[in-house]
Protein backbone atom coordinates (compact mmCIF):
# COMPACT_ATOMS: atom_id res chain seq x y z
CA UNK A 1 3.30 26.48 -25.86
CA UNK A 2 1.22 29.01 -24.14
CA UNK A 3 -1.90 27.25 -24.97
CA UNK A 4 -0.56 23.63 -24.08
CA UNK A 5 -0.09 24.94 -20.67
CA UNK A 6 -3.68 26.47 -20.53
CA UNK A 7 -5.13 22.88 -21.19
CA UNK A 8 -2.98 21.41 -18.52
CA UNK A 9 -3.59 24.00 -16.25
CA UNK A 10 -7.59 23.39 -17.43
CA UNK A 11 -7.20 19.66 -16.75
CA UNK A 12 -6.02 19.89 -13.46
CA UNK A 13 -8.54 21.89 -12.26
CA UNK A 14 -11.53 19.47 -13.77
CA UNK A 15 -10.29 16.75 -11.93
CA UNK A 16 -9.69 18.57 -8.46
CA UNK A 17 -13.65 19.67 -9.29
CA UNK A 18 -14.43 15.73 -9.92
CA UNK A 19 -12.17 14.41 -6.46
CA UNK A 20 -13.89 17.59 -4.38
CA UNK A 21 -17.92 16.23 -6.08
CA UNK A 22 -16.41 12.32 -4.90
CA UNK A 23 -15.27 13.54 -1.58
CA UNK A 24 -18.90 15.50 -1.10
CA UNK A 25 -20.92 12.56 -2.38
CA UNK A 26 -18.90 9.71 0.08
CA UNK A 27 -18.80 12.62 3.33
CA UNK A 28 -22.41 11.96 5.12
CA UNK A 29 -21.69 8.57 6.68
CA UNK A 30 -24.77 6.24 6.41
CA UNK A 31 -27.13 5.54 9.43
CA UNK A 32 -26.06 1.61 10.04
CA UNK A 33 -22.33 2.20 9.92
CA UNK A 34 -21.16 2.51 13.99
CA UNK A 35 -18.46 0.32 13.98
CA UNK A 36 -16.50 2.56 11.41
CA UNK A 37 -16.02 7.05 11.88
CA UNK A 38 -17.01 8.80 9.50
CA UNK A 39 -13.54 10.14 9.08
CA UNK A 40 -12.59 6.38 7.40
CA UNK A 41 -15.11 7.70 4.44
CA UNK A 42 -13.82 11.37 4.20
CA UNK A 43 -10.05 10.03 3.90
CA UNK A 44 -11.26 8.02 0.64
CA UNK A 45 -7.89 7.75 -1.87
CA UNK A 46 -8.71 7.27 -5.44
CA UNK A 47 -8.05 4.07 -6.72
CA UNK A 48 -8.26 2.74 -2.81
CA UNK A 49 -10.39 -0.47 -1.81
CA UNK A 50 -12.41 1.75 0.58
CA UNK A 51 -14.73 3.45 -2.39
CA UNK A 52 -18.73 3.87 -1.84
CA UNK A 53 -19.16 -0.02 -3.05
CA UNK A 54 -17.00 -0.88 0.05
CA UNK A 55 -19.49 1.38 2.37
CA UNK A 56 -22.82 0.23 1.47
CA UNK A 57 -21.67 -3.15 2.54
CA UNK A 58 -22.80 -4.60 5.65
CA UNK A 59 -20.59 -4.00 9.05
CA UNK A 60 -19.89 -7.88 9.32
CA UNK A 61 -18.95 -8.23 5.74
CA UNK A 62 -16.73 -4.71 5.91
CA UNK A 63 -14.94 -6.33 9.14
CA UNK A 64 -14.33 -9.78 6.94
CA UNK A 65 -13.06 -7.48 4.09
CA UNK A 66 -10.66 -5.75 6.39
CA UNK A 67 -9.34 -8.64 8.61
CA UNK A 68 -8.24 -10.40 4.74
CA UNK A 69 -6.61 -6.90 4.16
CA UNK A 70 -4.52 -6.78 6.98
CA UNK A 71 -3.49 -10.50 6.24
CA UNK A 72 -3.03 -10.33 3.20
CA UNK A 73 -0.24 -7.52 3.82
CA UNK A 74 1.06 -9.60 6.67
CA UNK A 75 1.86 -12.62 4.94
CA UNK A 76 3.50 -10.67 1.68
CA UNK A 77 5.82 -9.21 4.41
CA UNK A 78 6.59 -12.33 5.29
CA UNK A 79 7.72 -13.52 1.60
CA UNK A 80 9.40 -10.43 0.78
CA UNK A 81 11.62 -11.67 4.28
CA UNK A 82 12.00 -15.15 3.21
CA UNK A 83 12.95 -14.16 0.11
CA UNK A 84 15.67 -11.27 1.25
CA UNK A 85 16.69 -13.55 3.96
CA UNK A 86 17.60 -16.52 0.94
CA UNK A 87 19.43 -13.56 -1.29
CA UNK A 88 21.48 -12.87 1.96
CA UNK A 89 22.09 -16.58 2.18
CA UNK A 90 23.39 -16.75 -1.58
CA UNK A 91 25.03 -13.36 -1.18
CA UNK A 92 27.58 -14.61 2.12
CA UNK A 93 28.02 -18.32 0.87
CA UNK A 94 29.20 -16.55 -2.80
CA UNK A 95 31.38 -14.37 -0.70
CA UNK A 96 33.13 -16.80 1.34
CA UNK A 97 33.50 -19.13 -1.44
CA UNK A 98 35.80 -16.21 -3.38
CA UNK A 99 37.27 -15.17 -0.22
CA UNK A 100 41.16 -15.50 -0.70
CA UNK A 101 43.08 -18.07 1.40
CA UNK A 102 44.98 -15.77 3.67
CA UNK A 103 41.68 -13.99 4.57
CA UNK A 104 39.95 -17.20 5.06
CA UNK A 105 42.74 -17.80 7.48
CA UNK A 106 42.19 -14.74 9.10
CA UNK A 107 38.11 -14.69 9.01
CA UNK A 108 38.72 -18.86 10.55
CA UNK A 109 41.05 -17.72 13.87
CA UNK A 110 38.73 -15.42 14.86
């Protein structure tokens, strides 16, 4: 047991080496990029769209990547609405179909 914890312990610690070498390497920003802070490329998530590929792109084609992005996460928040909105829809007409006469009574004077 004692030694399954050393190798997890060892583990962890190669990969915080590996993200603290990516976060050196991406740091410096490049000459050309003045639209974007240099603080975008130190904030660099692994796994995130944003890697060193993203940065050596030009400024024009970084601002087109972006403004599909943001779009992109617009318009699925718009489905996940329309499609919450339509289970709300099925949700109240199944209700009121199974609603028992004397409430329907009630739930029709007001």
């Amino acid at each position: 047991k004692g030694k399954q914890i050393y190798t997890d312990y060892v583990k962890k610690r190669q990969l915080k080496r590996k993200r603290n070498q990516a976060k050196k390497v991406g740091s410096a920003p490049p000459s050309s990029c003045s639209d974007h802070q240099s603080s975008d490329r130190e904030n660099i998530k692994e796994g995130s769209w944003r890697n060193e590929q993203y940065w050596s792109l030009p400024d024009n084609v970084r601002k087109a990547i972006d403004g599909a992005k943001m779009k992109k996460k617009h318009s699925d928040f718009y489905y996940r609405l329309r499609i919450l909105n339509d289970k709300i829809h099925i949700f109240t007409s199944i209700f009121y179909s199974k609603v028992p006469n004397y409430q329907m009574l009630w739930y029709n004077s007001q």
